[in-house]
C-alpha atoms as a PDB file:
ATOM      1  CA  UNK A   1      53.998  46.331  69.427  1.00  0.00           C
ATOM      2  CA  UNK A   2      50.587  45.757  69.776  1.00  0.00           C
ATOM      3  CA  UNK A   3      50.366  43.950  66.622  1.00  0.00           C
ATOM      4  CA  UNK A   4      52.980  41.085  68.193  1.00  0.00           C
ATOM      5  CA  UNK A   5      50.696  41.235  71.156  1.00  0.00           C
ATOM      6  CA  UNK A   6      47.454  40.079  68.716  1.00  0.00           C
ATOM      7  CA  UNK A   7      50.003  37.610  67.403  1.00  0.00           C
ATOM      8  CA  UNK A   8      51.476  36.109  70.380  1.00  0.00           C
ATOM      9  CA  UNK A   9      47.604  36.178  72.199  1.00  0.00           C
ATOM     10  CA  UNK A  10      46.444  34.066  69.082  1.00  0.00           C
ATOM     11  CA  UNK A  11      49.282  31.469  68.171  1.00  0.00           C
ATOM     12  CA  UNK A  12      50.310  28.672  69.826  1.00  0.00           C
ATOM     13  CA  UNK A  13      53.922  28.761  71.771  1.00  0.00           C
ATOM     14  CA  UNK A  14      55.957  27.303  68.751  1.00  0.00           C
ATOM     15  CA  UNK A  15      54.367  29.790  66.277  1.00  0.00           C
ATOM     16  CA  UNK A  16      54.402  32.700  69.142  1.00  0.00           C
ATOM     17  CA  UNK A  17      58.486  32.331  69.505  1.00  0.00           C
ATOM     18  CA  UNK A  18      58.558  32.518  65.512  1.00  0.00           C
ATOM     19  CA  UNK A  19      56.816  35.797  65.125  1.00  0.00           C
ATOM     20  CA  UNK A  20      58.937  37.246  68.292  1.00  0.00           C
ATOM     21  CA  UNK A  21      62.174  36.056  66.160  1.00  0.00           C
ATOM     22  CA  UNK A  22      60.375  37.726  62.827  1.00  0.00           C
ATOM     23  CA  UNK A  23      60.120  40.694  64.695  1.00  0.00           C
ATOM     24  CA  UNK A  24      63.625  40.770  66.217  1.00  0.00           C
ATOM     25  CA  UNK A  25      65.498  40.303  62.320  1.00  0.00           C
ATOM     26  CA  UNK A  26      63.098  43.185  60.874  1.00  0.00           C
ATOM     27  CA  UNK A  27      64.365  45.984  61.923  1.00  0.00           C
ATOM     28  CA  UNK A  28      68.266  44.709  61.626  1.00  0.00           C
ATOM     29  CA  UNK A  29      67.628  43.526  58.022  1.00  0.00           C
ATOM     30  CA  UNK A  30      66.314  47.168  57.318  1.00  0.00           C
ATOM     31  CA  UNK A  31      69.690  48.587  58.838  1.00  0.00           C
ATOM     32  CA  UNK A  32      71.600  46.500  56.827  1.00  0.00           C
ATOM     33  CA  UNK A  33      70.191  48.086  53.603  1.00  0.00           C
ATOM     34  CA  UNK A  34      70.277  51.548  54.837  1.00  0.00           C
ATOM     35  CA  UNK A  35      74.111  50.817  55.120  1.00  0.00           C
ATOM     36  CA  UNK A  36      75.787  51.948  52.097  1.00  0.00           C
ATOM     37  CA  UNK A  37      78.581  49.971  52.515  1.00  0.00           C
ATOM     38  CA  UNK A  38      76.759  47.295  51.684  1.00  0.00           C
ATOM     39  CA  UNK A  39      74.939  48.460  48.732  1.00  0.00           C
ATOM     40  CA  UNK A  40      75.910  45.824  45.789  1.00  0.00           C
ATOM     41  CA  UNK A  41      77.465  47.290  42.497  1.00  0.00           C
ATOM     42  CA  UNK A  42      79.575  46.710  39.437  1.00  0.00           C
ATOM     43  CA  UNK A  43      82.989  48.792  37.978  1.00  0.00           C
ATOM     44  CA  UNK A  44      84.655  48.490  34.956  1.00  0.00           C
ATOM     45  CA  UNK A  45      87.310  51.020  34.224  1.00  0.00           C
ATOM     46  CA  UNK A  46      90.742  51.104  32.466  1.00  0.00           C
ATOM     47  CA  UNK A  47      93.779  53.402  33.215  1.00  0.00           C
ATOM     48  CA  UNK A  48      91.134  55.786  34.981  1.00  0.00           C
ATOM     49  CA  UNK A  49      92.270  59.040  37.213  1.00  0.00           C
ATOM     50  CA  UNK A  50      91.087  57.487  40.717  1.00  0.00           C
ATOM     51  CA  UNK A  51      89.872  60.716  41.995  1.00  0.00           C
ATOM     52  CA  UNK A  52      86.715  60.425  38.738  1.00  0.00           C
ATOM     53  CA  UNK A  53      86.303  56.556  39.484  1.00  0.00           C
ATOM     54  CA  UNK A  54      85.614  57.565  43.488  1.00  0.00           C
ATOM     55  CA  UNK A  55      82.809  60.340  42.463  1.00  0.00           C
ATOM     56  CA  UNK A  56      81.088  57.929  40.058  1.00  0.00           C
ATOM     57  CA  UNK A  57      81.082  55.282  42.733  1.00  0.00           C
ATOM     58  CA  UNK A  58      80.102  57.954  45.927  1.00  0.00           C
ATOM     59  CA  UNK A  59      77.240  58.897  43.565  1.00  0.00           C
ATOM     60  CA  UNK A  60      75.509  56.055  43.440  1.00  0.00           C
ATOM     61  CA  UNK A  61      75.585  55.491  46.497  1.00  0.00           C
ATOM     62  CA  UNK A  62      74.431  58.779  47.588  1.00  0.00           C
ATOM     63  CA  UNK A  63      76.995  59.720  49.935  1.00  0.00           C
ATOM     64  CA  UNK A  64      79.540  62.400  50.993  1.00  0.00           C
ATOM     65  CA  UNK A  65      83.213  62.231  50.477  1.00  0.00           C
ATOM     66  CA  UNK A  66      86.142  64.072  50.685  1.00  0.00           C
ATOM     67  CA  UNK A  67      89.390  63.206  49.150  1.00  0.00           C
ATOM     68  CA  UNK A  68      93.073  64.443  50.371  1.00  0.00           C
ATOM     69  CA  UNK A  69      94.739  66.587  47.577  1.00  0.00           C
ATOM     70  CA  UNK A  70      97.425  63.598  47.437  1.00  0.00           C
ATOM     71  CA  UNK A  71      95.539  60.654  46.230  1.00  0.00           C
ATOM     72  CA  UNK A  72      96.305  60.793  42.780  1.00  0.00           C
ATOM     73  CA  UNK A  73      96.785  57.916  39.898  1.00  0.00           C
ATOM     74  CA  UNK A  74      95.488  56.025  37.577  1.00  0.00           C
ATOM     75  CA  UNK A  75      93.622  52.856  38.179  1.00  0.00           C
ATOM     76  CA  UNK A  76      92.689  49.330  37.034  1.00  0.00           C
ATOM     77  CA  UNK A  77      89.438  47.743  37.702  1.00  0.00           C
ATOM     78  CA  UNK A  78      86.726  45.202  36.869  1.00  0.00           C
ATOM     79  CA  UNK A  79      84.353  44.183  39.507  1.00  0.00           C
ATOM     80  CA  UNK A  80      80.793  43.064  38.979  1.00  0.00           C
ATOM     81  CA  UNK A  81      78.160  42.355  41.867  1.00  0.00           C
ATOM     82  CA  UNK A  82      80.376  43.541  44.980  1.00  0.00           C
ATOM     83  CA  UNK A  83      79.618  45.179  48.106  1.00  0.00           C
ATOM     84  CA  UNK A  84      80.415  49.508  48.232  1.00  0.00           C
ATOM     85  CA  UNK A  85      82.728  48.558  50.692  1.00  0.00           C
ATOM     86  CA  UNK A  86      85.013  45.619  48.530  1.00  0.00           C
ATOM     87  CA  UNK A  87      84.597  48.031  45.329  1.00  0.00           C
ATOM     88  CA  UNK A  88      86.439  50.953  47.770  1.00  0.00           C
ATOM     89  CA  UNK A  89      88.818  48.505  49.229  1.00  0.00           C
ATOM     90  CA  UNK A  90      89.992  47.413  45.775  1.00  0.00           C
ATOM     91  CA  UNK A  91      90.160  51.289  44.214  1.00  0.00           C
ATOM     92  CA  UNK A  92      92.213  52.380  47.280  1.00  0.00           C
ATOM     93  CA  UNK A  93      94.413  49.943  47.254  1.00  0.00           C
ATOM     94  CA  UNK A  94      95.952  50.536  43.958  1.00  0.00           C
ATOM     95  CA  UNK A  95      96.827  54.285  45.132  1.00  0.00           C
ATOM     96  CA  UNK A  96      97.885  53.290  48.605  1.00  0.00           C
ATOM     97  CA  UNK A  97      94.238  55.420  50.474  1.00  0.00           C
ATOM     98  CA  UNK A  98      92.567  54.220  52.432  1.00  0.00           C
ATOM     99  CA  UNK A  99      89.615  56.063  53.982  1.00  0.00           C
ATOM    100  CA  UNK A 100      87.782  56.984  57.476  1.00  0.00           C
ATOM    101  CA  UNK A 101      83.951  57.825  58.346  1.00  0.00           C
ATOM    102  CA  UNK A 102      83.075  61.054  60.583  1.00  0.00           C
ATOM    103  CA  UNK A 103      79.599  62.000  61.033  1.00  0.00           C
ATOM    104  CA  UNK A 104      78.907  59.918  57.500  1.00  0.00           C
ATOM    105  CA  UNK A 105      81.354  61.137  55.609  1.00  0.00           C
ATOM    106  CA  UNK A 106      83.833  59.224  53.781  1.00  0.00           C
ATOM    107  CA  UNK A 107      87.368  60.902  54.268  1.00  0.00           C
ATOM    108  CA  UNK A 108      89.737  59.639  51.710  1.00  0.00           C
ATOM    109  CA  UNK A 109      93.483  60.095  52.421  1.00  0.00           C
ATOM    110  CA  UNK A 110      96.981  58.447  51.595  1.00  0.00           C
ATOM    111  CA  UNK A 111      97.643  55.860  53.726  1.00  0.00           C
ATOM    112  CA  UNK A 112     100.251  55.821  57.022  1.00  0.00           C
ATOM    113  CA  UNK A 113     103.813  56.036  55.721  1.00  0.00           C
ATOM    114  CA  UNK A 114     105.192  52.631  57.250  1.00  0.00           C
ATOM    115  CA  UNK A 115     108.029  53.388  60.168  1.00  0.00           C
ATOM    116  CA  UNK A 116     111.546  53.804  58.563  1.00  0.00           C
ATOM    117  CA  UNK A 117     114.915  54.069  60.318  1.00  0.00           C
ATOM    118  CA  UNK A 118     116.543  56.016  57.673  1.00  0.00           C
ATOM    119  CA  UNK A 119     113.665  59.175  57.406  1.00  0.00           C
ATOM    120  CA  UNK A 120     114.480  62.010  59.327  1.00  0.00           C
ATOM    121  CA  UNK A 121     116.202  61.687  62.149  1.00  0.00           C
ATOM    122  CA  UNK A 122     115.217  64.531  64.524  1.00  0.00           C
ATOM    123  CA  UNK A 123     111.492  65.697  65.215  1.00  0.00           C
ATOM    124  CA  UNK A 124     111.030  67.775  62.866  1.00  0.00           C
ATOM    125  CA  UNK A 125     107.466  68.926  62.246  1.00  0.00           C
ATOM    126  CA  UNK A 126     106.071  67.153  58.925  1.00  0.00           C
ATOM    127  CA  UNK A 127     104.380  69.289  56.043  1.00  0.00           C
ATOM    128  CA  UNK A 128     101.779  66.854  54.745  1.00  0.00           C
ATOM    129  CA  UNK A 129     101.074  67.824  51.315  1.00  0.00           C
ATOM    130  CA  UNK A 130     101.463  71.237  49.546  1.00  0.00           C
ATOM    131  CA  UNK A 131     101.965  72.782  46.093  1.00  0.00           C
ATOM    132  CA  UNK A 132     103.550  75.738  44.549  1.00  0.00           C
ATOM    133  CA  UNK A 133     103.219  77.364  41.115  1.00  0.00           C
ATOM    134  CA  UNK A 134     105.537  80.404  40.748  1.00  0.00           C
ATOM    135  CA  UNK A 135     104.122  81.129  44.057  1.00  0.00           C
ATOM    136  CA  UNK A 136     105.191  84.661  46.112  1.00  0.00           C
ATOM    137  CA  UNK A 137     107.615  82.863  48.576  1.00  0.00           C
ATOM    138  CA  UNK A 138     106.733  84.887  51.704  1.00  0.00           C
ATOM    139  CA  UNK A 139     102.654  83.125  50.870  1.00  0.00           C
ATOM    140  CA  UNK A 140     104.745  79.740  50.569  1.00  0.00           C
ATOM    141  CA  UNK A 141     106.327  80.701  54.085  1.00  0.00           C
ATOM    142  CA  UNK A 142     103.231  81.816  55.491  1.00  0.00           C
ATOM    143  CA  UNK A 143     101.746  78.324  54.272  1.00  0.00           C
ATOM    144  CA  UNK A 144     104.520  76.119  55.708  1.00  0.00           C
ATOM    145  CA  UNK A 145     104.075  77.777  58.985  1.00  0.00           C
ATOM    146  CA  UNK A 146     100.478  77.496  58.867  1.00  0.00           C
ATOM    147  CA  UNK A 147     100.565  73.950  58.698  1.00  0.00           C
ATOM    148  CA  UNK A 148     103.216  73.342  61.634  1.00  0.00           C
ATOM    149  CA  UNK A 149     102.216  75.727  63.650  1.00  0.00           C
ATOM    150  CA  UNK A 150     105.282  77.333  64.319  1.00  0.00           C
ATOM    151  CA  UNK A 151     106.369  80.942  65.274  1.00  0.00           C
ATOM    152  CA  UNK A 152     108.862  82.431  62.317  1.00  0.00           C
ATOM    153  CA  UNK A 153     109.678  85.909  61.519  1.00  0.00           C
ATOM    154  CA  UNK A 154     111.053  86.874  57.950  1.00  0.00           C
ATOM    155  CA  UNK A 155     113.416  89.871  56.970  1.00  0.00           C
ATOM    156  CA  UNK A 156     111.709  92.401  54.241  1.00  0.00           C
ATOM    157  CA  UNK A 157     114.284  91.695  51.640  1.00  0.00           C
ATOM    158  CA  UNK A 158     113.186  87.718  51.245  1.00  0.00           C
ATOM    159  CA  UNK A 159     111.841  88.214  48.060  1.00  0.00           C
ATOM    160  CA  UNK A 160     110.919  86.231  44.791  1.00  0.00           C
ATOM    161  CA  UNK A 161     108.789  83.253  43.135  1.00  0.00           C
ATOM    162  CA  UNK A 162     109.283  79.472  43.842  1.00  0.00           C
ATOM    163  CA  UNK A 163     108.003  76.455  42.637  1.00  0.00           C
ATOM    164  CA  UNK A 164     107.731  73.076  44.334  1.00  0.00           C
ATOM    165  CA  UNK A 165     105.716  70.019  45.278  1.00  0.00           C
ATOM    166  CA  UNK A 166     106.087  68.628  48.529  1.00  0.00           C
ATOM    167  CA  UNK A 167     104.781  65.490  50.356  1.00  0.00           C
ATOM    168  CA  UNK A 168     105.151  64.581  53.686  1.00  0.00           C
ATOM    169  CA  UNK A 169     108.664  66.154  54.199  1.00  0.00           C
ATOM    170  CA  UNK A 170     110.541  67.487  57.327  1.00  0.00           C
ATOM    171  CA  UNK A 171     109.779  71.243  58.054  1.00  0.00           C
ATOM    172  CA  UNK A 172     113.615  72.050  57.062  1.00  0.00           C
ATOM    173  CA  UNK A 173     113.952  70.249  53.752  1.00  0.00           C
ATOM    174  CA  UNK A 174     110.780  72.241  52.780  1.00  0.00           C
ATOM    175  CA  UNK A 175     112.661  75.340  53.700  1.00  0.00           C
ATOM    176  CA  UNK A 176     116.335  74.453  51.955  1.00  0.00           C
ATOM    177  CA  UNK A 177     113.928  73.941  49.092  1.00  0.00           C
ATOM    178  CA  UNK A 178     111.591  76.882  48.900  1.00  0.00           C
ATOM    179  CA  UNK A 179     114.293  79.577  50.305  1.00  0.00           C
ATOM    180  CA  UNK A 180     117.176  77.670  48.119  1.00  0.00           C
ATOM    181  CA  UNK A 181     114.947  79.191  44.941  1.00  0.00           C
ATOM    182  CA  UNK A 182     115.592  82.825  46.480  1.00  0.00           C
ATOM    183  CA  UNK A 183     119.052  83.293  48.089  1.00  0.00           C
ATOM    184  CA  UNK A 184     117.878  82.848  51.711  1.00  0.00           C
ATOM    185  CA  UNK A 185     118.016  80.890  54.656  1.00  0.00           C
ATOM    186  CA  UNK A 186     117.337  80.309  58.472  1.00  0.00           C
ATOM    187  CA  UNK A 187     117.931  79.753  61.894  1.00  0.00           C
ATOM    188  CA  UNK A 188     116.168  78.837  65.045  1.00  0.00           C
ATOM    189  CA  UNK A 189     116.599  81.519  67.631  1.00  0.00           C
ATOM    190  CA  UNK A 190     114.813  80.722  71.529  1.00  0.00           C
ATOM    191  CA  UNK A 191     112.326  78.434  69.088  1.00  0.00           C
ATOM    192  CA  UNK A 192     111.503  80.822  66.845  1.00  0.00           C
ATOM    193  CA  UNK A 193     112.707  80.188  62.767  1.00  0.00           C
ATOM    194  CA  UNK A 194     114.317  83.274  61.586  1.00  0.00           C
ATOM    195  CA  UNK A 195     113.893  84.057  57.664  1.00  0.00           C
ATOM    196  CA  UNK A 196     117.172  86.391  56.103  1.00  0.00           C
ATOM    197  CA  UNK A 197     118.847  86.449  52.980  1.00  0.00           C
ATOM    198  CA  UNK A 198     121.697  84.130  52.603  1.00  0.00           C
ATOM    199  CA  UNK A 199     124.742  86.957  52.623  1.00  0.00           C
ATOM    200  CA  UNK A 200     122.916  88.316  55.997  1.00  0.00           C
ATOM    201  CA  UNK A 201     123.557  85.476  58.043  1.00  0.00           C
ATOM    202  CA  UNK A 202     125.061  86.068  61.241  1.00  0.00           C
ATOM    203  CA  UNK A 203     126.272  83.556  63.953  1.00  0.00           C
ATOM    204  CA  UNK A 204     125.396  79.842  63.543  1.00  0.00           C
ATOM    205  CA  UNK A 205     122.902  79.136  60.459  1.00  0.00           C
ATOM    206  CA  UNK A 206     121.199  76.077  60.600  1.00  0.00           C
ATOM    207  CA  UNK A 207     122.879  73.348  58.485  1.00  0.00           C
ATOM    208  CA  UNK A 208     121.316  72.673  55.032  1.00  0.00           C
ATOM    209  CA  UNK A 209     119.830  69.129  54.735  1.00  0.00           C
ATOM    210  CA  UNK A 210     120.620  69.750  50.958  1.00  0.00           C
ATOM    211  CA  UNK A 211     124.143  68.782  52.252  1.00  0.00           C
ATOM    212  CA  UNK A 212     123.939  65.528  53.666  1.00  0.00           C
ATOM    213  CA  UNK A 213     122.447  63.663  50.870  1.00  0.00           C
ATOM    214  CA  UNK A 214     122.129  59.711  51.761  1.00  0.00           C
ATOM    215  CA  UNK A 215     123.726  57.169  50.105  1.00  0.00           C
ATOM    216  CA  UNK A 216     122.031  55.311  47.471  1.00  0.00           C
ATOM    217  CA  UNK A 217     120.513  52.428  48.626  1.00  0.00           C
ATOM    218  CA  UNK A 218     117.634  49.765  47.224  1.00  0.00           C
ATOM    219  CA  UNK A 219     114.324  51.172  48.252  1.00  0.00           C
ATOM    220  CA  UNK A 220     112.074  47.623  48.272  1.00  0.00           C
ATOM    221  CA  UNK A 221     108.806  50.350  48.115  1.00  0.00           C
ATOM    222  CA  UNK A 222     110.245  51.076  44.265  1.00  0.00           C
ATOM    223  CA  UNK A 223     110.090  47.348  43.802  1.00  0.00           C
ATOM    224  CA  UNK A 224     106.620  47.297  43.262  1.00  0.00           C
ATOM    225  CA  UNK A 225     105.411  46.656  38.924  1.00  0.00           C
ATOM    226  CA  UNK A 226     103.313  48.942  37.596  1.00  0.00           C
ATOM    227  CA  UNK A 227     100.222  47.742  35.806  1.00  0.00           C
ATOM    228  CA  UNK A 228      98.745  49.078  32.424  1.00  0.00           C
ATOM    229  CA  UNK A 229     100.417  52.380  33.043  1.00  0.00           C
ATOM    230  CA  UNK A 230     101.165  55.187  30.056  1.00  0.00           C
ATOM    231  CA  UNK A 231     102.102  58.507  29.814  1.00  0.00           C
ATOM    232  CA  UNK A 232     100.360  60.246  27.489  1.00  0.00           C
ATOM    233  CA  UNK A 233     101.160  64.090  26.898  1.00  0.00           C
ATOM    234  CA  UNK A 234     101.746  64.439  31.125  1.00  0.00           C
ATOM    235  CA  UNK A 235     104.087  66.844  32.959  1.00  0.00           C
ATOM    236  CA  UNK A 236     106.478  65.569  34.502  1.00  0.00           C
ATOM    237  CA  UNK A 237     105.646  66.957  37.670  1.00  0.00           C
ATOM    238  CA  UNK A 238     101.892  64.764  37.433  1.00  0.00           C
ATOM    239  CA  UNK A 239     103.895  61.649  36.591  1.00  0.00           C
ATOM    240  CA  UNK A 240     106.989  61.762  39.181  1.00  0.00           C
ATOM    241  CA  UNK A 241     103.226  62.496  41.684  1.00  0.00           C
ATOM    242  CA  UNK A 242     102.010  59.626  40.625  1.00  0.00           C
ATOM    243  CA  UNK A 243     105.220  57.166  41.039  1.00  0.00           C
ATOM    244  CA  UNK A 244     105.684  58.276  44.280  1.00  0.00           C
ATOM    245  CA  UNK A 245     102.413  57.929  45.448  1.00  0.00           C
ATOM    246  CA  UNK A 246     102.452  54.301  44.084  1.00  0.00           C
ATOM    247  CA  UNK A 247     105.458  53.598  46.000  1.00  0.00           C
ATOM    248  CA  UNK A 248     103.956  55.714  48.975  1.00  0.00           C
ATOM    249  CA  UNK A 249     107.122  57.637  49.731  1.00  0.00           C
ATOM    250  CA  UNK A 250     107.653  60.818  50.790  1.00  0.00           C
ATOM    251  CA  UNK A 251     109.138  63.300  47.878  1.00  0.00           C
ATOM    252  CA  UNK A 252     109.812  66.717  46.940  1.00  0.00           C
ATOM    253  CA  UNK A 253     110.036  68.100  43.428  1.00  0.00           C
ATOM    254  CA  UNK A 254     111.667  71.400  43.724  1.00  0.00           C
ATOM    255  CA  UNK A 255     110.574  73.695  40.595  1.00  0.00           C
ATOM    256  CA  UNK A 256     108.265  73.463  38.017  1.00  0.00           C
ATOM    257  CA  UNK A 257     109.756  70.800  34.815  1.00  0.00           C
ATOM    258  CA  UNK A 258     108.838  72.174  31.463  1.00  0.00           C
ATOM    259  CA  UNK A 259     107.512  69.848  28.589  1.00  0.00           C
ATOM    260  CA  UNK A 260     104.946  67.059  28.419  1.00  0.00           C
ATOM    261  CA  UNK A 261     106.101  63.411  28.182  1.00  0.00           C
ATOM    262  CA  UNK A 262     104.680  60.368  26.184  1.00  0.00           C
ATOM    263  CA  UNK A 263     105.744  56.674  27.541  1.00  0.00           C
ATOM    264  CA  UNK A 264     105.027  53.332  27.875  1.00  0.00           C
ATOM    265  CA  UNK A 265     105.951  51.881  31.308  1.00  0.00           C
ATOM    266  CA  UNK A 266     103.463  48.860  31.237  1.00  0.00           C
ATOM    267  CA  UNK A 267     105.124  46.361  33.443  1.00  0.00           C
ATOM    268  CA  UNK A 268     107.917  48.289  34.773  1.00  0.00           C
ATOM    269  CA  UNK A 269     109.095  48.253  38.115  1.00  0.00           C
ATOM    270  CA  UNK A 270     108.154  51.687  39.862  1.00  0.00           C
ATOM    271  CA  UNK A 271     112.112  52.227  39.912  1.00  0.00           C
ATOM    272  CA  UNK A 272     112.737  51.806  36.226  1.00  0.00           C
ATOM    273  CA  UNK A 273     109.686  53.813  35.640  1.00  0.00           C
ATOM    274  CA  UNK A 274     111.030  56.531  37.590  1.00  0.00           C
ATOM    275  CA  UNK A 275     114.957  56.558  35.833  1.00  0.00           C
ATOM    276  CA  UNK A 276     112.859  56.402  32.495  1.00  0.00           C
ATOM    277  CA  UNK A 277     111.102  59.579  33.301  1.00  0.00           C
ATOM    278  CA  UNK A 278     114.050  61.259  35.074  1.00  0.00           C
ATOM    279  CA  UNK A 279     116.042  60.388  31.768  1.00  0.00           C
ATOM    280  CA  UNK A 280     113.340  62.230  29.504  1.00  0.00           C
ATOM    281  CA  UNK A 281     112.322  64.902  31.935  1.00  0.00           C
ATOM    282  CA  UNK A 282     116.247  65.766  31.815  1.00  0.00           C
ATOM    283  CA  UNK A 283     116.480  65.689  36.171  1.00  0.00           C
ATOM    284  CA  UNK A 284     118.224  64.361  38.696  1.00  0.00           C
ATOM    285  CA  UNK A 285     117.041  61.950  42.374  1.00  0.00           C
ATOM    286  CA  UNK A 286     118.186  62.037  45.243  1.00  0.00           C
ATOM    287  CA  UNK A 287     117.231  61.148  48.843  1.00  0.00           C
ATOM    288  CA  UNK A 288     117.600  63.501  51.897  1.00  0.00           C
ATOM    289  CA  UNK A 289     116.725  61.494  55.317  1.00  0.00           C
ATOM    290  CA  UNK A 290     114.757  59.330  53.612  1.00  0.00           C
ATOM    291  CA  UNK A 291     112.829  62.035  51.137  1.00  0.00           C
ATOM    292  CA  UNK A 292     112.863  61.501  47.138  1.00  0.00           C
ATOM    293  CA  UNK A 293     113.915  64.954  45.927  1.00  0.00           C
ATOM    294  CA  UNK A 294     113.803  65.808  42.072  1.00  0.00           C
ATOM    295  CA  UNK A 295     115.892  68.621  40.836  1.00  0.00           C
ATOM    296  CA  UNK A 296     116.073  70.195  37.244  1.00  0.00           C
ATOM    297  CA  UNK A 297     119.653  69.141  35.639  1.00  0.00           C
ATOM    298  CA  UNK A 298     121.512  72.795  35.504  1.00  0.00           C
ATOM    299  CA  UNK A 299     122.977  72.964  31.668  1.00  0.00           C
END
């Protein structure tokens, strides 16, 4: 300050409004570069797992990130001279993230799933992401629950290992899957979900949702083409992931899918792409209010 006082007490008027304007951009043009979304730099990658393309870019930038277990895929990208902020744009995209800043962090996470008419249709609490390899089922319960916060209680003799993958599915299709792997089931008693075996069921059970499958419909979401996409010694668990999250749907896939699978779907449509890796993966798709489940074939 007293250095624009010298200056304004020795220039004339014209000059004096200049060096009052000099003064006034400083300090903005000094924000601006402190802002590392506006930090200029160049990507080139090819068929590259998202998740190592966002560390190499949060790197040199110097900031924190986190990134939701979902956003998965590979991804396509050549950009040269950009702003942070384009480059992360453009990366997102191409998994359908997108991304939020708390307290200077960058929060990377799937992007809202747009309103449908045909998802569930009661109000069902929503388990966001979760993933189970021959998992104790009464931990898988205990996680479910976690996540809705909801009161349950589970008979002694629910017992056994289950495998699954879920995204962003309705509290009982998670159940019908996870208890369907054990012989058990539940019902909602004065709001409380009560856990028994299947052959202990007394009263009125809860209806399966494995029952009411919907009818087959085109899904414009699996419309979308695929880019330079290959498969390349995957399970099939990673690659249905990866489909789905391209096509940002909600899915389950309910038990682990032995083998590893090598294809080319360059090009396709995310719907061919899938009924090519159903075909080799030897399982079956359907849709439950609106959720993609995959199933082993039985035989």
């Amino acid at each position: 300050m007293a250095v624009m006082r010298r200056c304004l007490h020795r220039l004339a008027p014209s000059a004096a409004l200049l060096c009052i304007l000099i003064a006034t951009i400083a300090p903005s043009q000094a924000s601006a570069q402190d802002d590392p979304s506006q930090k200029v730099l160049s990507l080139d990658y090819q068929d590259a797992p998202v998740r190592d393309v966002l560390r190499a870019m949060f790197r040199s930038v110097s900031v924190s990130f986190t990134v939701a277990q979902e956003v998965q895929g590979p991804i396509n990208v050549s950009l040269k001279n950009v702003t942070f902020e384009v480059a992360l744009d453009n990366v997102l995209r191409q998994v359908n993230a997108t991304y939020r800043v708390e307290s200077g962090v960058y929060n990377i996470l799937l992007r809202p799933l747009p309103e449908e008419t045909d998802l569930s249709d009661d109000r069902s609490p929503i388990i966001s992401s979760l993933i189970f390899e021959d998992s104790d089922v009464r931990e898988a319960i205990r996680a479910l629950f976690k996540q809705v916060s909801k009161h349950y209680v589970m008979a002694a003799d629910v017992q056994g290992v289950v495998n699954a993958n879920l995204a962003r599915v309705p509290l009982p299709l998670a159940l019908d899957v996870l208890l369907g792997q054990v012989d058990s089931t539940y019902r909602i008693q004065g709001g409380v979900y009560e856990i028994v075996r299947r052959q202990t069921v007394v009263g009125e059970a809860v209806p399966s949702t494995q029952a009411t499958p919907a009818k087959p419909r085109p899904d414009p979401r699996l419309a979308k083409r695929l880019g330079d996409f290959k498969v390349t010694g995957k399970y099939p668990v990673e690659v249905f992931s990866q489909l789905f999250a391209k096509a940002n749907v909600r899915y389950v896939i309910r038990e682990d899918i032995p083998g590893k699978l090598t294809l080319d779907l360059r090009g396709l449509t995310i719907e061919k792409a899938l009924a090519a890796v159903k075909s080799a993966s030897r399982t079956s798709i359907e849709t439950i209010n609106g959720v993609y489940v995959v199933s082993r074939k039985k035989g």
